[in-house]
N, C-alpha and C. Protein backbone atom coordinates (compact mmCIF):
# COMPACT_ATOMS: atom_id res chain seq x y z
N UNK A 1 0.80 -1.18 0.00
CA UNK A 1 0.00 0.00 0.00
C UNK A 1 0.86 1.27 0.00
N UNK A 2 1.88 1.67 1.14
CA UNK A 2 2.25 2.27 0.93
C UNK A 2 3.72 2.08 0.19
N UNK A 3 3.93 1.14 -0.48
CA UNK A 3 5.58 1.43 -1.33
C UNK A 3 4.93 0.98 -2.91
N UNK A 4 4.83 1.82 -3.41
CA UNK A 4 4.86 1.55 -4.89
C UNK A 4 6.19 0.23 -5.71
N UNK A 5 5.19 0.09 -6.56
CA UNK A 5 6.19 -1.24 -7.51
C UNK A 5 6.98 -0.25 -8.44
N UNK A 6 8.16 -0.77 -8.71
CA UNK A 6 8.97 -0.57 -9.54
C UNK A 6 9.32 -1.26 -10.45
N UNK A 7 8.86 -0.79 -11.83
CA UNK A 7 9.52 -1.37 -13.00
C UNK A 7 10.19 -0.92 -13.49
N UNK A 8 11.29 -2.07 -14.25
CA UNK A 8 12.15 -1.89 -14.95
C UNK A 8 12.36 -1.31 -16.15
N UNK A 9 13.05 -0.40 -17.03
CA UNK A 9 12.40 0.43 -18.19
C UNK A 9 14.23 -0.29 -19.03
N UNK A 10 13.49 -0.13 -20.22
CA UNK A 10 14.70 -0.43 -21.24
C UNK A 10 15.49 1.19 -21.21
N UNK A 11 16.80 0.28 -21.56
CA UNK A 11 17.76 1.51 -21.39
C UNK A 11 17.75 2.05 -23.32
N UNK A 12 18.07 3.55 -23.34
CA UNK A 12 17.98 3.89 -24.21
C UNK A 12 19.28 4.55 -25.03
N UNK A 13 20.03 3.36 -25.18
CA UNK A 13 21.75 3.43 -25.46
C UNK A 13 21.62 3.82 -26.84
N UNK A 14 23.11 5.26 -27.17
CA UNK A 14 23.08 5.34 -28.35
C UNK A 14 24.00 4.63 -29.12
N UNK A 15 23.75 4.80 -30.41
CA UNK A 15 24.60 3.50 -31.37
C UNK A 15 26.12 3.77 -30.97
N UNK A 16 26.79 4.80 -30.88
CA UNK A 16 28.28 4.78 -30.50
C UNK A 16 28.57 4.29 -28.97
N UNK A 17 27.67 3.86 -28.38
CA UNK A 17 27.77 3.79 -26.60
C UNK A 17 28.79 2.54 -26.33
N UNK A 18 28.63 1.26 -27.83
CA UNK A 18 29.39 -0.19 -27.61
C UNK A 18 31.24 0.60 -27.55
N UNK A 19 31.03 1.31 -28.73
CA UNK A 19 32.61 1.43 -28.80
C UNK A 19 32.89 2.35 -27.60
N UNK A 20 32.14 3.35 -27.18
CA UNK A 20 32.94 3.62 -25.96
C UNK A 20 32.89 2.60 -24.47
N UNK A 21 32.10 2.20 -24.77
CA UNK A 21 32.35 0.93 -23.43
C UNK A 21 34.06 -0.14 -23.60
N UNK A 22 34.20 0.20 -24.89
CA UNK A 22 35.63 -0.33 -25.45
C UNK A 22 37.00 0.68 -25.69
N UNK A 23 36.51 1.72 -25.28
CA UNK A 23 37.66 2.57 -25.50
C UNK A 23 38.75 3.05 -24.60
N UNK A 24 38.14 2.57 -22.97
CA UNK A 24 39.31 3.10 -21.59
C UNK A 24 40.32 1.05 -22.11
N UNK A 25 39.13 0.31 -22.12
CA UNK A 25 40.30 -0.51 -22.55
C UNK A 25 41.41 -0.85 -23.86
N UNK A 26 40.98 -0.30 -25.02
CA UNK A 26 42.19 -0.35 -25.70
C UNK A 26 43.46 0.90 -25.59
N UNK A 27 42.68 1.95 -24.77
CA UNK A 27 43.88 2.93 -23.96
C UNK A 27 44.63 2.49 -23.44
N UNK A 28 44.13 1.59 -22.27
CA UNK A 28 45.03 1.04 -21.56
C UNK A 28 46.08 0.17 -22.44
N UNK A 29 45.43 -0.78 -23.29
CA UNK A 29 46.54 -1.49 -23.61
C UNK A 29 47.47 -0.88 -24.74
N UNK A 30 47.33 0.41 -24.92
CA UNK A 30 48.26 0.90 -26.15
C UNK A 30 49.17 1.51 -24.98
N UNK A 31 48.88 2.05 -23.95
CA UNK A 31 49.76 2.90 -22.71
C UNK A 31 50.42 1.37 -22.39
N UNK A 32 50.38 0.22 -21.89
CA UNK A 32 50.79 -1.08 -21.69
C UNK A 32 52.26 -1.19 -23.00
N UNK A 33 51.58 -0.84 -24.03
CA UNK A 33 52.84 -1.23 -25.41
C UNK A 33 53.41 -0.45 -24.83
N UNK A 34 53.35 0.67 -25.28
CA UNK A 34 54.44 2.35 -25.22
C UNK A 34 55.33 2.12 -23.97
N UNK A 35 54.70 1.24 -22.76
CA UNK A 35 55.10 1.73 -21.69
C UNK A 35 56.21 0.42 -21.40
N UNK A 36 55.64 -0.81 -21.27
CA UNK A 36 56.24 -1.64 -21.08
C UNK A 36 56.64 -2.90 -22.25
N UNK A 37 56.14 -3.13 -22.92
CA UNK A 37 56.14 -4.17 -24.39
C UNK A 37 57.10 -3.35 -25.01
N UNK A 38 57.06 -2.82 -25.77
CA UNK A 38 57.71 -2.16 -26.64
C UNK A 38 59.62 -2.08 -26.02
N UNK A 39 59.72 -1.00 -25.07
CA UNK A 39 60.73 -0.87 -24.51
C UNK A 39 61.85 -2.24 -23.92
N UNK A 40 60.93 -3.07 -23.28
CA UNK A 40 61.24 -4.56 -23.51
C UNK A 40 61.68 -5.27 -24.47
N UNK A 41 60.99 -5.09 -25.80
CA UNK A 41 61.74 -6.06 -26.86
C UNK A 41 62.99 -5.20 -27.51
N UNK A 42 62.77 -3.91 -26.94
CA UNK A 42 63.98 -3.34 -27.94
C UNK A 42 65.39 -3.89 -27.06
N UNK A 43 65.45 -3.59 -25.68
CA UNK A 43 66.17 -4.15 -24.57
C UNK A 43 66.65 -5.75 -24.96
N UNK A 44 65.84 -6.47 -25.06
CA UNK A 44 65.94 -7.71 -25.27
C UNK A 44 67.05 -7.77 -27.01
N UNK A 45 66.38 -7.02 -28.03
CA UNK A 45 67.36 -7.32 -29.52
C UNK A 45 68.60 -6.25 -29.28
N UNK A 46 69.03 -5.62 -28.22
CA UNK A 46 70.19 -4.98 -28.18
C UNK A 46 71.02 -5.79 -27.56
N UNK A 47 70.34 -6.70 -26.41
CA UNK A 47 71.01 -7.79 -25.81
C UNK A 47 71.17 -8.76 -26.96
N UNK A 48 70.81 -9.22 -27.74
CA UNK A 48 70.90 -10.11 -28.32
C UNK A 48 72.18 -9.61 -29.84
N UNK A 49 72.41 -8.47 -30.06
CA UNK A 49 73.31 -7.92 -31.18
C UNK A 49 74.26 -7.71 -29.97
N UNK A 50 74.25 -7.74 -28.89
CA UNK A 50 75.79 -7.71 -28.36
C UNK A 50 76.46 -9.06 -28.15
N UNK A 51 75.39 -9.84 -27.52
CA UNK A 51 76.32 -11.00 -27.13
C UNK A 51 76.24 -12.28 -28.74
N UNK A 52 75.66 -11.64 -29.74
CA UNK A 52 76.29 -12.45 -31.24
C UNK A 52 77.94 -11.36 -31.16
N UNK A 53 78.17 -10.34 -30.95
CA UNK A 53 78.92 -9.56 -31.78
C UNK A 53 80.32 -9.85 -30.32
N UNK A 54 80.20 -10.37 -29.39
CA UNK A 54 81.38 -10.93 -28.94
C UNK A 54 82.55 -11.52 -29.87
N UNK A 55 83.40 -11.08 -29.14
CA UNK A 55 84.94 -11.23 -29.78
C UNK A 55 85.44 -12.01 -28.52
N UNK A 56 86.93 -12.80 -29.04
CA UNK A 56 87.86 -13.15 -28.12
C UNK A 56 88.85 -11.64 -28.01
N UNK A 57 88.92 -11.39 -26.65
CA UNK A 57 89.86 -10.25 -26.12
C UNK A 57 88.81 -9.04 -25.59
N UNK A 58 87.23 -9.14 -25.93
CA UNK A 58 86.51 -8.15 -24.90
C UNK A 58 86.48 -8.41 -23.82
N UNK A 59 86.36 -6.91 -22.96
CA UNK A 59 85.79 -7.32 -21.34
C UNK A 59 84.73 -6.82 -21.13
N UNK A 60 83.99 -7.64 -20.52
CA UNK A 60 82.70 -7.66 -20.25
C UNK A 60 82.34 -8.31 -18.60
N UNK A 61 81.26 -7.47 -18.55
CA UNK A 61 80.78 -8.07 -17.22
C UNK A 61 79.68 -9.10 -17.10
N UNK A 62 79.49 -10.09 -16.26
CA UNK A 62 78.30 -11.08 -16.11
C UNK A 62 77.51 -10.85 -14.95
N UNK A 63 76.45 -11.71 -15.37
CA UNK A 63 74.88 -11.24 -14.70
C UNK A 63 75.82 -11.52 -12.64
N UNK A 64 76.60 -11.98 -12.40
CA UNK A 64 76.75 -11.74 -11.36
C UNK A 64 78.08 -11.01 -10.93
N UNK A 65 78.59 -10.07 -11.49
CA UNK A 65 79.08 -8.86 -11.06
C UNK A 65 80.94 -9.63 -11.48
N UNK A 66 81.18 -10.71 -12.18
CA UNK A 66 82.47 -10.47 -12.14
C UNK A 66 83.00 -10.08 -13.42
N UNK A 67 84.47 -9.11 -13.56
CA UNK A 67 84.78 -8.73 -14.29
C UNK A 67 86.09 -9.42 -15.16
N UNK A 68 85.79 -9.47 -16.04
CA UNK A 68 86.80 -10.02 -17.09
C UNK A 68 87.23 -10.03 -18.27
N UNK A 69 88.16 -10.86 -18.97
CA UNK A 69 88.38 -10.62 -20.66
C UNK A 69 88.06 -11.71 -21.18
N UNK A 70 87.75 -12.26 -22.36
CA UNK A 70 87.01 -12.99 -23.19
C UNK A 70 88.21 -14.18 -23.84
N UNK A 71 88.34 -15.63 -23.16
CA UNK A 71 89.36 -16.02 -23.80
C UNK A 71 89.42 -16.97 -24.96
N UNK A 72 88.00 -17.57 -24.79
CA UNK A 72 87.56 -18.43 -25.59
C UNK A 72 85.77 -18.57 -25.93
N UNK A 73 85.77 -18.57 -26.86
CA UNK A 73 84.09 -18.26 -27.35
C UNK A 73 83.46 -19.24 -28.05
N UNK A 74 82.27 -20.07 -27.46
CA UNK A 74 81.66 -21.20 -27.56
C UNK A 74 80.10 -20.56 -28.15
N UNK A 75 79.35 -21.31 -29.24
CA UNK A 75 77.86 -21.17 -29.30
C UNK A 75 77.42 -20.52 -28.16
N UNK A 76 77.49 -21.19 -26.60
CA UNK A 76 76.50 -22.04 -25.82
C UNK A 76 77.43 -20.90 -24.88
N UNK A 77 78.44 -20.71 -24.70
CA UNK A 77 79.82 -20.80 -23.55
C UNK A 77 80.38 -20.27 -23.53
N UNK A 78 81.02 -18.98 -22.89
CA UNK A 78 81.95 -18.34 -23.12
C UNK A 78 82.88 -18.56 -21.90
N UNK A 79 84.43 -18.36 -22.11
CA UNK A 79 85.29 -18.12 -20.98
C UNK A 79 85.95 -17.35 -20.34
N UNK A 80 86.18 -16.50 -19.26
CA UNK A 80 86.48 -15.59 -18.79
C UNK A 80 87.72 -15.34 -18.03
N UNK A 81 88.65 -14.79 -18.01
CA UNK A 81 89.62 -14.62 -17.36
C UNK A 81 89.53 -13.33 -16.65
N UNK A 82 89.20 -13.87 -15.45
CA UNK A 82 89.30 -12.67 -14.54
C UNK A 82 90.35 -12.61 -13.85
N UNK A 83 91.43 -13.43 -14.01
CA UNK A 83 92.73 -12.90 -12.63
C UNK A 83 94.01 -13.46 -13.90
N UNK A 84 95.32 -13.69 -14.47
CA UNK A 84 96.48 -14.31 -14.83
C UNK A 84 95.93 -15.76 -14.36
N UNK A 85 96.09 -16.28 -15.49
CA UNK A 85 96.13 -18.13 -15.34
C UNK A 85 94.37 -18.62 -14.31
N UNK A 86 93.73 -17.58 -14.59
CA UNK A 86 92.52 -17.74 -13.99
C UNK A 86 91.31 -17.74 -14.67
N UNK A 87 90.61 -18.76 -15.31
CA UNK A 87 89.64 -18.87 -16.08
C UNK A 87 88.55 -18.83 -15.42
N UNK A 88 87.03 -18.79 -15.87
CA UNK A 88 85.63 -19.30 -15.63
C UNK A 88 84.84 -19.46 -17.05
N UNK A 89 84.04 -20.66 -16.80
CA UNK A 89 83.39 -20.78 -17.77
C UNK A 89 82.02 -20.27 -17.30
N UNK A 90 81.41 -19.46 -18.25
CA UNK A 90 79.83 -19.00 -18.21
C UNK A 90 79.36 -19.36 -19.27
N UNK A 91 78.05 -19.02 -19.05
CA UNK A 91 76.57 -19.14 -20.72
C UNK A 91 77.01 -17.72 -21.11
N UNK A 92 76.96 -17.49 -22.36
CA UNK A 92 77.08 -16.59 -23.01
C UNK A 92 75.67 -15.54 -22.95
N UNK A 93 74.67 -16.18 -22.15
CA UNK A 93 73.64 -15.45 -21.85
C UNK A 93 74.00 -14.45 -20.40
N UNK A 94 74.57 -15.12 -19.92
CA UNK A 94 75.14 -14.55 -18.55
C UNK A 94 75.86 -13.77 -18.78
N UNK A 95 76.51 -12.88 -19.65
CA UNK A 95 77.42 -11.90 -19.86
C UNK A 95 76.08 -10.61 -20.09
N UNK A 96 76.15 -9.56 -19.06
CA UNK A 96 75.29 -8.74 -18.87
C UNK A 96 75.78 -7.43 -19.71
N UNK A 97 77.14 -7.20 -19.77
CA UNK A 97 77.29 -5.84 -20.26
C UNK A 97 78.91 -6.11 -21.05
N UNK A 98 79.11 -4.99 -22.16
CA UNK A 98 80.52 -5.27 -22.78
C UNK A 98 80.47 -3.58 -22.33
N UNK A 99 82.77 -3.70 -22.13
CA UNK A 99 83.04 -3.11 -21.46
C UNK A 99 83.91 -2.26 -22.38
N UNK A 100 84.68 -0.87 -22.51
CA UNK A 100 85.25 -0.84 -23.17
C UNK A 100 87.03 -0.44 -23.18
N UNK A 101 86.96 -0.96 -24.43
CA UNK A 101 88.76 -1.67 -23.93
C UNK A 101 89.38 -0.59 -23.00
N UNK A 102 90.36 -1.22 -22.20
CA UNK A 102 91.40 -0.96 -20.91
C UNK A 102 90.62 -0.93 -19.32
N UNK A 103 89.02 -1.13 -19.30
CA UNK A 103 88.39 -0.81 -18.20
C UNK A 103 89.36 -1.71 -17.05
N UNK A 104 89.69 -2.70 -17.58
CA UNK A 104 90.29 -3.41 -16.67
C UNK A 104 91.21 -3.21 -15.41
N UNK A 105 92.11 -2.49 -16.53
CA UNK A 105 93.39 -1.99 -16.14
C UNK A 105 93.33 -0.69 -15.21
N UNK A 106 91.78 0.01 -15.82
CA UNK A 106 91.83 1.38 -14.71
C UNK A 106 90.93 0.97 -13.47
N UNK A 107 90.75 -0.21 -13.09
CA UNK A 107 89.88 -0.72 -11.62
C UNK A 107 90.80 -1.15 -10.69
């Protein structure tokens, strides 16, 4: 008696209303490229044109901080001389940064 019924009424959407219900999300994912995708793969093919373009006699550093010169160069493997008569073998993925010539000598 006293609370009135309520009906439901069709909504009266205009024809452009679908694409903007679609438009905060393809924002987002173009801000997603620009921001993070993009910058990523370029990172990734600069890593990848340095450690093809290894030489025997660079120094370079590896993903865990030791420093060295390049004595022997495998597909898979590279070897490192960090001290006189002192080798290590690493993945050639593990070489994080190339160094440029004499860094050695001024540390």
């Amino acid at each position: 008696m006293f609370i009135s019924p309520a009906y439901a009424q069709a909504t009266g959407s205009a024809p452009g209303s679908d694409l903007m219900a679609f438009l905060p999300m393809v924002a987002i994912f173009v801000v997603f490229y620009f921001l993070l995708i993009r910058p990523q793969q370029k990172r990734a093919k600069e890593t990848k044109a340095m450690l093809s373009a290894l030489q025997k006699g660079d120094e370079v550093v590896t993903a865990g901080g030791v420093v060295g010169k390049l004595s022997k160069l495998n597909e898979a493997y590279a070897t490192v001389e960090i001290a006189p008569n002192v080798e290590i073998t690493v993945q050639r993925s593990a070489i994080s940064l190339l160094l440029p010539k004499g860094t050695i000598k001024s540390l």
